[in-house]
N, C-alpha and C. Protein backbone atom coordinates (compact mmCIF):
# COMPACT_ATOMS: atom_id res chain seq x y z
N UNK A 1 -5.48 -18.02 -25.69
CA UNK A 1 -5.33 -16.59 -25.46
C UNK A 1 -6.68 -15.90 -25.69
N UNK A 2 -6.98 -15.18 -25.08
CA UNK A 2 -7.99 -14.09 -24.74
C UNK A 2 -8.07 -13.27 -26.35
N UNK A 3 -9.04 -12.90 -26.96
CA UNK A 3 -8.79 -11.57 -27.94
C UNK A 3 -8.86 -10.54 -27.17
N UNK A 4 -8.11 -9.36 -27.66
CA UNK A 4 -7.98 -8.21 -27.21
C UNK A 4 -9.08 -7.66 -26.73
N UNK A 5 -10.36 -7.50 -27.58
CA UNK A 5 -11.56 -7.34 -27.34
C UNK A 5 -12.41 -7.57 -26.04
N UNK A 6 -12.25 -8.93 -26.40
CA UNK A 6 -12.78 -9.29 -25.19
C UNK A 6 -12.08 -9.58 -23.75
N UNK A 7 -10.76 -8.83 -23.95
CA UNK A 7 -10.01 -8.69 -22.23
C UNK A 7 -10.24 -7.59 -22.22
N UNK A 8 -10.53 -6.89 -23.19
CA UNK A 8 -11.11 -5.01 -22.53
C UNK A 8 -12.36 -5.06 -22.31
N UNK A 9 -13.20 -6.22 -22.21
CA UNK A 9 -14.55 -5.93 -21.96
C UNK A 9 -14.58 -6.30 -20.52
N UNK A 10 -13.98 -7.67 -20.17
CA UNK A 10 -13.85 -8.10 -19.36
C UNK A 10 -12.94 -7.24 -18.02
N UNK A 11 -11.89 -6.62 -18.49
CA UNK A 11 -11.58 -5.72 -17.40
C UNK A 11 -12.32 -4.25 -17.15
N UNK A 12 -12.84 -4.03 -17.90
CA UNK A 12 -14.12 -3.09 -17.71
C UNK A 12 -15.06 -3.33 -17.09
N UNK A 13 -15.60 -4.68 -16.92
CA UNK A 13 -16.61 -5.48 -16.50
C UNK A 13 -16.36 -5.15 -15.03
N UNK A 14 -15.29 -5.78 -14.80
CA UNK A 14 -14.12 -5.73 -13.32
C UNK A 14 -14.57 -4.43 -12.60
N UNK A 15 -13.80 -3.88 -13.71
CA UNK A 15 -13.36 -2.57 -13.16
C UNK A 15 -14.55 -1.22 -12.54
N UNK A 16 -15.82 -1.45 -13.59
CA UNK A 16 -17.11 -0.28 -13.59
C UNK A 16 -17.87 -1.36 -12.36
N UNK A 17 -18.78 -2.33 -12.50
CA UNK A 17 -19.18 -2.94 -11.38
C UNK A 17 -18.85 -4.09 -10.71
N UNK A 18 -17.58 -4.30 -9.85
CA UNK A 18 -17.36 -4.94 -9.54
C UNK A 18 -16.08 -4.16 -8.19
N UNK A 19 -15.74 -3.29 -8.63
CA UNK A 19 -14.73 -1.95 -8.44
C UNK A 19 -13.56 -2.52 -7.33
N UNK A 20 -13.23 -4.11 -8.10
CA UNK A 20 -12.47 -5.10 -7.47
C UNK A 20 -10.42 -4.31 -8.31
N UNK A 21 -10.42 -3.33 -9.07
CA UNK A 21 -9.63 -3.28 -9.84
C UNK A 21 -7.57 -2.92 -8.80
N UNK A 22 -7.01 -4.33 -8.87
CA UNK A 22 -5.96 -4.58 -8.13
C UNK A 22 -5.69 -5.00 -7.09
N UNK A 23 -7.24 -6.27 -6.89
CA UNK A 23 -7.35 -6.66 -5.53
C UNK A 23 -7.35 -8.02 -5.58
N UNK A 24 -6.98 -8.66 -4.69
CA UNK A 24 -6.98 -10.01 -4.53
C UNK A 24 -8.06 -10.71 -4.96
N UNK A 25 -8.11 -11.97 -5.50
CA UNK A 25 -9.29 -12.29 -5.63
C UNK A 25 -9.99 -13.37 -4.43
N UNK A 26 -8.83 -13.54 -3.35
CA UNK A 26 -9.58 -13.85 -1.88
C UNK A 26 -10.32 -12.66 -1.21
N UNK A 27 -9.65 -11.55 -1.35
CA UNK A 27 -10.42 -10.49 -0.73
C UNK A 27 -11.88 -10.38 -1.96
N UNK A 28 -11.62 -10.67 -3.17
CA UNK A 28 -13.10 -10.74 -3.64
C UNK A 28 -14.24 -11.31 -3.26
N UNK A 29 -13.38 -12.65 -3.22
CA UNK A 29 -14.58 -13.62 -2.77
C UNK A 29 -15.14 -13.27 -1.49
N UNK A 30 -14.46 -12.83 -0.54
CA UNK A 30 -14.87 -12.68 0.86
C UNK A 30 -15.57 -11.60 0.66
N UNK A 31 -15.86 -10.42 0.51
CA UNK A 31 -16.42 -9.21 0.18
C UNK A 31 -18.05 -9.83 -0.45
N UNK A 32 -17.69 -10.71 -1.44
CA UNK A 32 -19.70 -11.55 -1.91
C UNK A 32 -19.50 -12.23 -1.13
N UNK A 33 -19.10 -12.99 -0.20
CA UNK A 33 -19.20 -13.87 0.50
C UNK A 33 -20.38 -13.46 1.53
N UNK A 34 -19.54 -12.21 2.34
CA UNK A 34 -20.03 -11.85 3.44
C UNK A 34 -21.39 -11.09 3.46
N UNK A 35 -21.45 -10.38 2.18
CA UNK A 35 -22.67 -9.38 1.35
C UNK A 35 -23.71 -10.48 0.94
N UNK A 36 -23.26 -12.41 0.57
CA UNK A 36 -24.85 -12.75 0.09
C UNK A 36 -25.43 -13.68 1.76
N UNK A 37 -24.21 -13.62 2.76
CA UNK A 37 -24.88 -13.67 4.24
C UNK A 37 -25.30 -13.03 5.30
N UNK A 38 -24.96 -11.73 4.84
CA UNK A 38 -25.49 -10.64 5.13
C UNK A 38 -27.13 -10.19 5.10
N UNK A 39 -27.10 -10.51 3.82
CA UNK A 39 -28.68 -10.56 2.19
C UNK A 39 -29.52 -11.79 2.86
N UNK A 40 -29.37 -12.77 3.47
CA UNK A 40 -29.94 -13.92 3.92
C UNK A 40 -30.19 -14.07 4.53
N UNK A 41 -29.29 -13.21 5.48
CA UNK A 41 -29.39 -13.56 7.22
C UNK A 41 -31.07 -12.29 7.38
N UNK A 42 -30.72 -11.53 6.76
CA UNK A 42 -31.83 -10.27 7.03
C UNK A 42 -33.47 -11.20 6.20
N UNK A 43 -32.92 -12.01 5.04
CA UNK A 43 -34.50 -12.24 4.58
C UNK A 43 -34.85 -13.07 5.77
N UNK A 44 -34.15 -13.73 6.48
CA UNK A 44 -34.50 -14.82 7.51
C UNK A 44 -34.75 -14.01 9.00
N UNK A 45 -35.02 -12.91 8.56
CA UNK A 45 -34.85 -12.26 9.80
C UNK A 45 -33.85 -13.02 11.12
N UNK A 46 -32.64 -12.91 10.89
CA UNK A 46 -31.42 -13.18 11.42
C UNK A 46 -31.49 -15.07 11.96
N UNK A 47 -32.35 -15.28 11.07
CA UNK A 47 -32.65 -16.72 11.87
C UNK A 47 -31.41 -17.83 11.15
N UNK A 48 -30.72 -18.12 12.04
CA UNK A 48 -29.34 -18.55 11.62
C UNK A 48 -29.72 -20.48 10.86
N UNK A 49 -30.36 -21.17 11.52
CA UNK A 49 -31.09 -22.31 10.94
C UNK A 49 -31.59 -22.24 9.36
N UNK A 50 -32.42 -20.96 9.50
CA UNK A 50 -33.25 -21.10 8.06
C UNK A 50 -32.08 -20.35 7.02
N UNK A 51 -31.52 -19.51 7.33
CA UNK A 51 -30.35 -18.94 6.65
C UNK A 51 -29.79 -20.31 6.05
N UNK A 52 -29.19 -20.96 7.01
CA UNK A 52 -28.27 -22.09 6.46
C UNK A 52 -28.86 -22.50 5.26
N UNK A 53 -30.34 -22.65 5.82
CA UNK A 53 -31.02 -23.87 4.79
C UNK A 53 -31.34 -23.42 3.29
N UNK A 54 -31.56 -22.01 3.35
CA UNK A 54 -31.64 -21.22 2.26
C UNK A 54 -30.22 -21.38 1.26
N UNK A 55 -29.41 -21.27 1.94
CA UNK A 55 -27.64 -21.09 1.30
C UNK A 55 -27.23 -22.60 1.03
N UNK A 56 -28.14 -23.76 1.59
CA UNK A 56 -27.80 -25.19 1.31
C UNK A 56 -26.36 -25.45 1.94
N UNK A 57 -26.27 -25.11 3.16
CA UNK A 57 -25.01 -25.17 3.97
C UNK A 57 -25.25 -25.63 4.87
N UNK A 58 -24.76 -26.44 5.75
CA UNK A 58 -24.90 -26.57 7.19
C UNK A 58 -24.77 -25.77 8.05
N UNK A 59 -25.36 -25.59 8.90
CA UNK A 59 -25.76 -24.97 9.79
C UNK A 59 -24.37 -24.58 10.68
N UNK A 60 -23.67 -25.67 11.14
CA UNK A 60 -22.11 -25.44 11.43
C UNK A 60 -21.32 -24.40 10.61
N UNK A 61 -21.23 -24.58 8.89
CA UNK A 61 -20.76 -24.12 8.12
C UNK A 61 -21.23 -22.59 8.14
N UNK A 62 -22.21 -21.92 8.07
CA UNK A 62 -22.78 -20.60 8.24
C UNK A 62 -22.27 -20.15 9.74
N UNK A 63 -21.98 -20.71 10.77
CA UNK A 63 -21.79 -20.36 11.94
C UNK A 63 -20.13 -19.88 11.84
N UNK A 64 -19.66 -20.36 11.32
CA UNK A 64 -17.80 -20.76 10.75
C UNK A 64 -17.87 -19.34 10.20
N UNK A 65 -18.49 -19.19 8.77
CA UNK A 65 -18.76 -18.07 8.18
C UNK A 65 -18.95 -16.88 8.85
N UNK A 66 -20.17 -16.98 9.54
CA UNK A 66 -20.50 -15.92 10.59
C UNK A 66 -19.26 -15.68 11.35
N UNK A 67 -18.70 -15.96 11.85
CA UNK A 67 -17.39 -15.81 12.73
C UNK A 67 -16.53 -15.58 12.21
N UNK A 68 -16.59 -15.91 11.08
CA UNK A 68 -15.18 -15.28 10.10
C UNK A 68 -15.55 -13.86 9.93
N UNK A 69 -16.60 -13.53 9.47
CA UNK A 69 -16.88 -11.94 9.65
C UNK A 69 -17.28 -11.28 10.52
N UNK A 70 -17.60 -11.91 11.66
CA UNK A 70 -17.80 -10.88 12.52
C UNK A 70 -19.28 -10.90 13.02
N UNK A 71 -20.35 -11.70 12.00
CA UNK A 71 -21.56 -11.47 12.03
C UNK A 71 -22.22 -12.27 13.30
N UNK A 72 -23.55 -11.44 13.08
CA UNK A 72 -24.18 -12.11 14.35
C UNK A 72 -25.51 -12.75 13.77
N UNK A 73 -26.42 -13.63 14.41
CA UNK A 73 -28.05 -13.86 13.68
C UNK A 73 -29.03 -13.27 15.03
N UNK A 74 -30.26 -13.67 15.11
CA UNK A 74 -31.14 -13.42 15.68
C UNK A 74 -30.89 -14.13 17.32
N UNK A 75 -30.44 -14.09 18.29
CA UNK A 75 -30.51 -14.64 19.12
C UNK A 75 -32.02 -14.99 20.14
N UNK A 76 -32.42 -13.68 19.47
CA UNK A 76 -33.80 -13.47 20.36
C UNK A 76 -34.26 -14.86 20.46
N UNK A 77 -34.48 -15.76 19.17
CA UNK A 77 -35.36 -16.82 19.04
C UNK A 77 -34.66 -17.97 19.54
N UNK A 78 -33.63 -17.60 20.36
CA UNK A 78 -33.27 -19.36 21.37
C UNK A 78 -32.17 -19.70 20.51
N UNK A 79 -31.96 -19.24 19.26
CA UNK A 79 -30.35 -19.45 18.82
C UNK A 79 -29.46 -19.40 18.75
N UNK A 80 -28.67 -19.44 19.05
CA UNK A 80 -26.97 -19.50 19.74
C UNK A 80 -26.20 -19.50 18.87
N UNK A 81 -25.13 -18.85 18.47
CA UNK A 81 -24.17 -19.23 17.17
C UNK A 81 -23.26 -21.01 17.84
């Protein structure tokens, strides 16, 4: 069991930055999910290859991702989802 203490820190934690308070925690994950490929895709200037390689994913796997949200990468440079 949790001490009292520290489940009020912890749902505070939640609750002030995280502002996840009564939400799924699939809809959590997907919400950082999509926000640290979002964050990656832009340092890579949308370059969907180096993205992957940055996130240590396959390249398939980020494309899956990408499509699950909606996202797009750089096509300019000959890359194709």
């Amino acid at each position: 069991m949790i001490p009292q203490v520290q489940q009020r820190s912890i749902e505070e934690l939640i609750d002030r930055n995280l502002t996840v308070h009564h939400r799924p925690i699939a809809e959590i994950v997907d919400r950082f999910q999509n926000t640290v490929i979002v964050r990656a895709l832009a340092l890579n200037d949308g370059n969907i290859t180096k993205t992957a390689k940055l996130l240590q994913a396959h390249r398939s796997t980020l494309v899956h991702w990408m499509e699950k949200y909606g996202l797009r990468g750089d096509t300019a440079e000959g890359e194709e989802l």
